[in-house]
N, C-alpha and C. Protein backbone atom coordinates (compact mmCIF):
# COMPACT_ATOMS: atom_id res chain seq x y z
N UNK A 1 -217.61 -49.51 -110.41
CA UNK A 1 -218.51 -50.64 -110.56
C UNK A 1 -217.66 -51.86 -110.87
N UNK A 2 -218.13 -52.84 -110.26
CA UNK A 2 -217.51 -54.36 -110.75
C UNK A 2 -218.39 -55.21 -110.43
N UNK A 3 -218.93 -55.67 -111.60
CA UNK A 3 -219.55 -56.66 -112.41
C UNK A 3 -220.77 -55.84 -112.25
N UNK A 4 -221.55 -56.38 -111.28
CA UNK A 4 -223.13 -56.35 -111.26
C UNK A 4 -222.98 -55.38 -109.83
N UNK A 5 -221.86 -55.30 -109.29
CA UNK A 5 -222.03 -54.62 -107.83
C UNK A 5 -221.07 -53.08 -107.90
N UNK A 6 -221.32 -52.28 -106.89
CA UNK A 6 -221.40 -50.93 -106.84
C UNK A 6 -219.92 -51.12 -105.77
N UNK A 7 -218.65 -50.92 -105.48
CA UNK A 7 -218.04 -51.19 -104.84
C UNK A 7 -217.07 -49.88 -104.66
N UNK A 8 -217.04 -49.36 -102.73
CA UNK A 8 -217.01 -48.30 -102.39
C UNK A 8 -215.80 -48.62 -101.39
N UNK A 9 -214.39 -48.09 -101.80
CA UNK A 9 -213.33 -47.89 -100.61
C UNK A 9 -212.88 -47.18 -99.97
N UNK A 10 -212.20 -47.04 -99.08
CA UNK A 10 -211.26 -45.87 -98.62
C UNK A 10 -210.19 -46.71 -97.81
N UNK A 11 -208.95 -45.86 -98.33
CA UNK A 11 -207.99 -46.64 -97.71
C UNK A 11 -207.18 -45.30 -96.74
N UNK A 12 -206.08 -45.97 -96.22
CA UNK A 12 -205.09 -45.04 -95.57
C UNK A 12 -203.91 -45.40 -95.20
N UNK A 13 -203.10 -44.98 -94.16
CA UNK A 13 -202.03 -45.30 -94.19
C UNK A 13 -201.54 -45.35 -92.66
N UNK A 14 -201.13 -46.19 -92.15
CA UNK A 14 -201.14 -46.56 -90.69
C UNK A 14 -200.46 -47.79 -90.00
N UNK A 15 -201.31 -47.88 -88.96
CA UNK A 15 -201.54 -49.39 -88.35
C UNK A 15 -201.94 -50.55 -89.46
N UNK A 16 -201.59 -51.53 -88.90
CA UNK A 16 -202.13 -52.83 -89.88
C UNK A 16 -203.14 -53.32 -88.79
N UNK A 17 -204.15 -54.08 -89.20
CA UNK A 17 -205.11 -54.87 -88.55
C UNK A 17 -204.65 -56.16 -88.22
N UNK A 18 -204.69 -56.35 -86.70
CA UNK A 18 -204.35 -57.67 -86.04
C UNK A 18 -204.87 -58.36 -86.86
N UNK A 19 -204.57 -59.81 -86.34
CA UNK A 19 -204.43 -61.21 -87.22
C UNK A 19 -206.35 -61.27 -87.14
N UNK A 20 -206.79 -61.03 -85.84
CA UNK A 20 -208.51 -61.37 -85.73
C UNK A 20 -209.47 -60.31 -86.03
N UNK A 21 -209.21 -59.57 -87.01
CA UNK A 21 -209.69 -58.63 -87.82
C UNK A 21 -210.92 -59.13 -88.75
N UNK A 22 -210.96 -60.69 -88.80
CA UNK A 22 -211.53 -60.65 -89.84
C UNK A 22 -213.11 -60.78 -89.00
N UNK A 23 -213.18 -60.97 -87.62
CA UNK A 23 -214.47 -60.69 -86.70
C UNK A 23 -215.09 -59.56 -86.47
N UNK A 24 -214.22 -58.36 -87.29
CA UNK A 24 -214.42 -56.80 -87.19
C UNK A 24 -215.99 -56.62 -87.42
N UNK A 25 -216.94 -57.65 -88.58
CA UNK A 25 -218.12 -57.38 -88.54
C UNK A 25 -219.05 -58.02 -88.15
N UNK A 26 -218.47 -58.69 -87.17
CA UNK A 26 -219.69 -59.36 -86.25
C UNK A 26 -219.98 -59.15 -84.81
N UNK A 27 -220.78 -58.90 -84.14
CA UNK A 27 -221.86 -58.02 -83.20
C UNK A 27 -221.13 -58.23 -81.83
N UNK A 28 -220.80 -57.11 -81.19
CA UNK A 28 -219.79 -56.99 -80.02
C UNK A 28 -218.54 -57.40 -80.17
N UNK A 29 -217.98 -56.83 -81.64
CA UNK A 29 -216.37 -57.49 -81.81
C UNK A 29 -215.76 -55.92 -81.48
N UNK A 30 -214.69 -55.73 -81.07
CA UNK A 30 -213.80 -54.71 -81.01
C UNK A 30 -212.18 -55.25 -80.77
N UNK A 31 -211.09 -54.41 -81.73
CA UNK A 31 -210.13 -55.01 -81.70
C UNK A 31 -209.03 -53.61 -81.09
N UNK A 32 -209.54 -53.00 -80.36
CA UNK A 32 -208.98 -51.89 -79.96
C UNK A 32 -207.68 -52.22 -79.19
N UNK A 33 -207.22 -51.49 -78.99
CA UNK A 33 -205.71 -51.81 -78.34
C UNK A 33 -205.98 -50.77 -77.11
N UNK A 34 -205.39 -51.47 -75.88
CA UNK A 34 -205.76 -51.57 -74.58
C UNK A 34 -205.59 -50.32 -74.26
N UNK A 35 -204.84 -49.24 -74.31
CA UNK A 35 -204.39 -48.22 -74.35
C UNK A 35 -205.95 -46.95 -74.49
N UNK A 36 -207.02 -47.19 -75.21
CA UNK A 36 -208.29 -47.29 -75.65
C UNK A 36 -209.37 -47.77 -74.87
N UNK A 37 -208.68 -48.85 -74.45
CA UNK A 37 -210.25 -49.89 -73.54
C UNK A 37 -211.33 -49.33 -73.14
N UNK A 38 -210.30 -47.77 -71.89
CA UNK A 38 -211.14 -47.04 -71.47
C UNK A 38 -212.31 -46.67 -71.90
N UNK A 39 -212.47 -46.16 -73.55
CA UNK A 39 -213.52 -45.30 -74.19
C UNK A 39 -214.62 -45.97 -74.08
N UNK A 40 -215.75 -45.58 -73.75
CA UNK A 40 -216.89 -46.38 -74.33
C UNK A 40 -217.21 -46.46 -75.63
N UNK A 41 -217.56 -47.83 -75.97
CA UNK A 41 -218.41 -48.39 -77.16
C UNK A 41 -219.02 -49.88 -76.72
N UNK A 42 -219.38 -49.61 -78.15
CA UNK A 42 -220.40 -51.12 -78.23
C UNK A 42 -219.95 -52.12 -79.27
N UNK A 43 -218.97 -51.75 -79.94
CA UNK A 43 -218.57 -52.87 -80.98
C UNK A 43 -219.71 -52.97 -82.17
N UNK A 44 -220.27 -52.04 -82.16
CA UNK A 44 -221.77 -52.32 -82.96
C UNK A 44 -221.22 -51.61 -84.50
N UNK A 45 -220.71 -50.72 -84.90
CA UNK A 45 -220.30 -49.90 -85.72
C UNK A 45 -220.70 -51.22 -87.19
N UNK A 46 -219.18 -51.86 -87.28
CA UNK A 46 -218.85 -52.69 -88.42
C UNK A 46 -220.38 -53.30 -88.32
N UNK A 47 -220.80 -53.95 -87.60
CA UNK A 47 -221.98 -55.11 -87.85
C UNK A 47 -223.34 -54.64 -88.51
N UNK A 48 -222.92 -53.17 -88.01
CA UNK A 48 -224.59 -52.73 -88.60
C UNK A 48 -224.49 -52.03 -90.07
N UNK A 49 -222.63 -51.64 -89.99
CA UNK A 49 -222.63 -51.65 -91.49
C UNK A 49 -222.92 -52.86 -92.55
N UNK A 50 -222.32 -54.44 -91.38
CA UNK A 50 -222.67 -55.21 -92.38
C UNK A 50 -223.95 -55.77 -92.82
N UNK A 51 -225.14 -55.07 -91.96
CA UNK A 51 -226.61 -55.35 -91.99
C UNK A 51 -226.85 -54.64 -93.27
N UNK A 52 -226.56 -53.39 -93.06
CA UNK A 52 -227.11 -52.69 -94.04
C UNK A 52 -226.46 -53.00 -95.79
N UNK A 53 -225.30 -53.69 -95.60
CA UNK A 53 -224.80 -54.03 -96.81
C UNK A 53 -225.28 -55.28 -97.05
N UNK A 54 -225.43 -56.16 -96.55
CA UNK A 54 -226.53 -57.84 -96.92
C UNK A 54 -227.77 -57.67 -97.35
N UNK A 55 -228.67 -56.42 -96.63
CA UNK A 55 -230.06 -56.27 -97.00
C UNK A 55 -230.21 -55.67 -98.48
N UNK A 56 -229.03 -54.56 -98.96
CA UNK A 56 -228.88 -54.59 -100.13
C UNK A 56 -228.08 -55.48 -101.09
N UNK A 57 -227.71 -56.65 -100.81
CA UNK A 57 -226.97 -58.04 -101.36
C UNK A 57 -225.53 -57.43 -102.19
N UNK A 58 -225.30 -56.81 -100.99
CA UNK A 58 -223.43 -56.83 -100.51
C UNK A 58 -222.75 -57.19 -99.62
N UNK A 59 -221.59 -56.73 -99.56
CA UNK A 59 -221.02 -57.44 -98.77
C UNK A 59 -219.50 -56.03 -97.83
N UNK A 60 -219.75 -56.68 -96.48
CA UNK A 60 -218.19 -55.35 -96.35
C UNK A 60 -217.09 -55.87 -96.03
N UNK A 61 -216.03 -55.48 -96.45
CA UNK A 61 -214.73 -56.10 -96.09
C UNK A 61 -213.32 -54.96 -95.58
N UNK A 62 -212.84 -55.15 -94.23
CA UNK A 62 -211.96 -54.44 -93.99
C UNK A 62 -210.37 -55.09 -93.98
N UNK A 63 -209.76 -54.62 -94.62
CA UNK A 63 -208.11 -55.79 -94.98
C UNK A 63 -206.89 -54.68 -94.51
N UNK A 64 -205.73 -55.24 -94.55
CA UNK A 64 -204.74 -54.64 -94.51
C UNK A 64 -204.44 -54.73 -96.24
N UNK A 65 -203.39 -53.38 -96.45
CA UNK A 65 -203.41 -53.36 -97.50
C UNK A 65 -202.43 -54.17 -98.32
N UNK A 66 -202.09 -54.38 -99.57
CA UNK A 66 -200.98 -55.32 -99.56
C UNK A 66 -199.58 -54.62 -99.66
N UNK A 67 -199.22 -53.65 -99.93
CA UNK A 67 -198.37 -53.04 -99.36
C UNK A 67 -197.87 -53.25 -97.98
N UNK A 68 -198.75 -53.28 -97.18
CA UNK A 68 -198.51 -53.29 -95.65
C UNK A 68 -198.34 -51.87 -94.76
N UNK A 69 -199.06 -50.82 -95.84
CA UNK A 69 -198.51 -49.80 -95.14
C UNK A 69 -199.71 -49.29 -94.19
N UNK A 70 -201.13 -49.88 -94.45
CA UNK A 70 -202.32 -49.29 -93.61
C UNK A 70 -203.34 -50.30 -94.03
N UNK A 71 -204.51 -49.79 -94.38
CA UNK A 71 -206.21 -50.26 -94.11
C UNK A 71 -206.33 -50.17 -95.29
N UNK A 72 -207.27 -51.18 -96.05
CA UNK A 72 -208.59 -50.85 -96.60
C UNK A 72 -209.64 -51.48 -96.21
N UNK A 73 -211.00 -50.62 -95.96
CA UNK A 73 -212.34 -50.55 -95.81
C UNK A 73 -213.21 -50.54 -96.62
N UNK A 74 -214.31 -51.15 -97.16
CA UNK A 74 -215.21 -51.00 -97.84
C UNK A 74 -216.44 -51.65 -98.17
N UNK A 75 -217.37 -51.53 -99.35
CA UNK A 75 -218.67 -52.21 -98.96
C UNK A 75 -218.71 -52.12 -100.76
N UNK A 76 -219.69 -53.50 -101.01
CA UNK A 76 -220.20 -53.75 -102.18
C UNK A 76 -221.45 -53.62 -102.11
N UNK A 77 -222.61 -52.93 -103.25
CA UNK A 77 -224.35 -53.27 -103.22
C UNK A 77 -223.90 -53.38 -104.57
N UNK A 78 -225.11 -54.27 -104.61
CA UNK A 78 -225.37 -54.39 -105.87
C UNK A 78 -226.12 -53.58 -106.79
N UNK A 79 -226.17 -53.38 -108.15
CA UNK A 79 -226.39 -52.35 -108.90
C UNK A 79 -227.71 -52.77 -109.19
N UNK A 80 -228.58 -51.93 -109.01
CA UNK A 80 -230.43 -51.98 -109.75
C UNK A 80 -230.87 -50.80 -110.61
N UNK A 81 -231.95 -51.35 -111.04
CA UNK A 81 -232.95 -50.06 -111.88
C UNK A 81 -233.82 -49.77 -110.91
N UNK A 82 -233.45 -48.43 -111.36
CA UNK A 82 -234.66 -47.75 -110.28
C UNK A 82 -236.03 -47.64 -110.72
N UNK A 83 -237.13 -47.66 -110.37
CA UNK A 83 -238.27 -48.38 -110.86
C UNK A 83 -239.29 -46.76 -110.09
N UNK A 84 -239.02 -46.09 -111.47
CA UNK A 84 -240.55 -44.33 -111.02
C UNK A 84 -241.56 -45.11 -111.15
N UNK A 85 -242.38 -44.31 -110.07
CA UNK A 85 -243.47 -44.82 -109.24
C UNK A 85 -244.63 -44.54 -110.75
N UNK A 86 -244.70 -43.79 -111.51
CA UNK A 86 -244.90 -43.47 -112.61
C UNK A 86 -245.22 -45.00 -113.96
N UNK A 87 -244.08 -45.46 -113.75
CA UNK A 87 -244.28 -46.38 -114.73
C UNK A 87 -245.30 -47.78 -114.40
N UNK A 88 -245.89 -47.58 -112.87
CA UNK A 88 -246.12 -48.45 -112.16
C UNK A 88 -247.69 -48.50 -112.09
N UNK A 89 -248.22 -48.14 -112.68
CA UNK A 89 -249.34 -46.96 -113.06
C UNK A 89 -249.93 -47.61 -114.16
């Protein structure tokens, strides 16, 4: 947890993310390397993660690490009370 938000990573160890990485979550972005092109997709992956992280008032962010040795990925929501249907009554 940090601050008020719920914040979820995973990192690894690899490739670094080109310089235009930071378009990774917006709708028909793909930064695949040509070698790949072939595969089908839709570029949709990141964007709909970042839907689903705004509607709960977070946010996702994918970086190189500062090391430089790979990725980090991840997503913030923010933290709530859960509200039993019980007390509502």
């Amino acid at each position: 947890m940090e601050g008020d938000k719920y914040l979820i990573s995973v990192s690894n160890r690899g490739e670094l993310l080109p310089e235009n990485h930071h378009h990774l979550t917006e709708n028909m972005v793909s930064v695949r390397k040509k070698a790949s092109q072939g595969e089908a997709h839709l570029g949709l992956g990141l964007f709909i993660v970042g839907l689903i992280a705004q509607f709960h008032d977070g946010e996702v962010f994918i970086r190189n690490r500062t090391d430089l040795q790979g990725v980090i990925a991840g997503f913030t929501l923010s933290s709530c009370e859960l509200i039993s249907t019980r007390n509502l009554q």
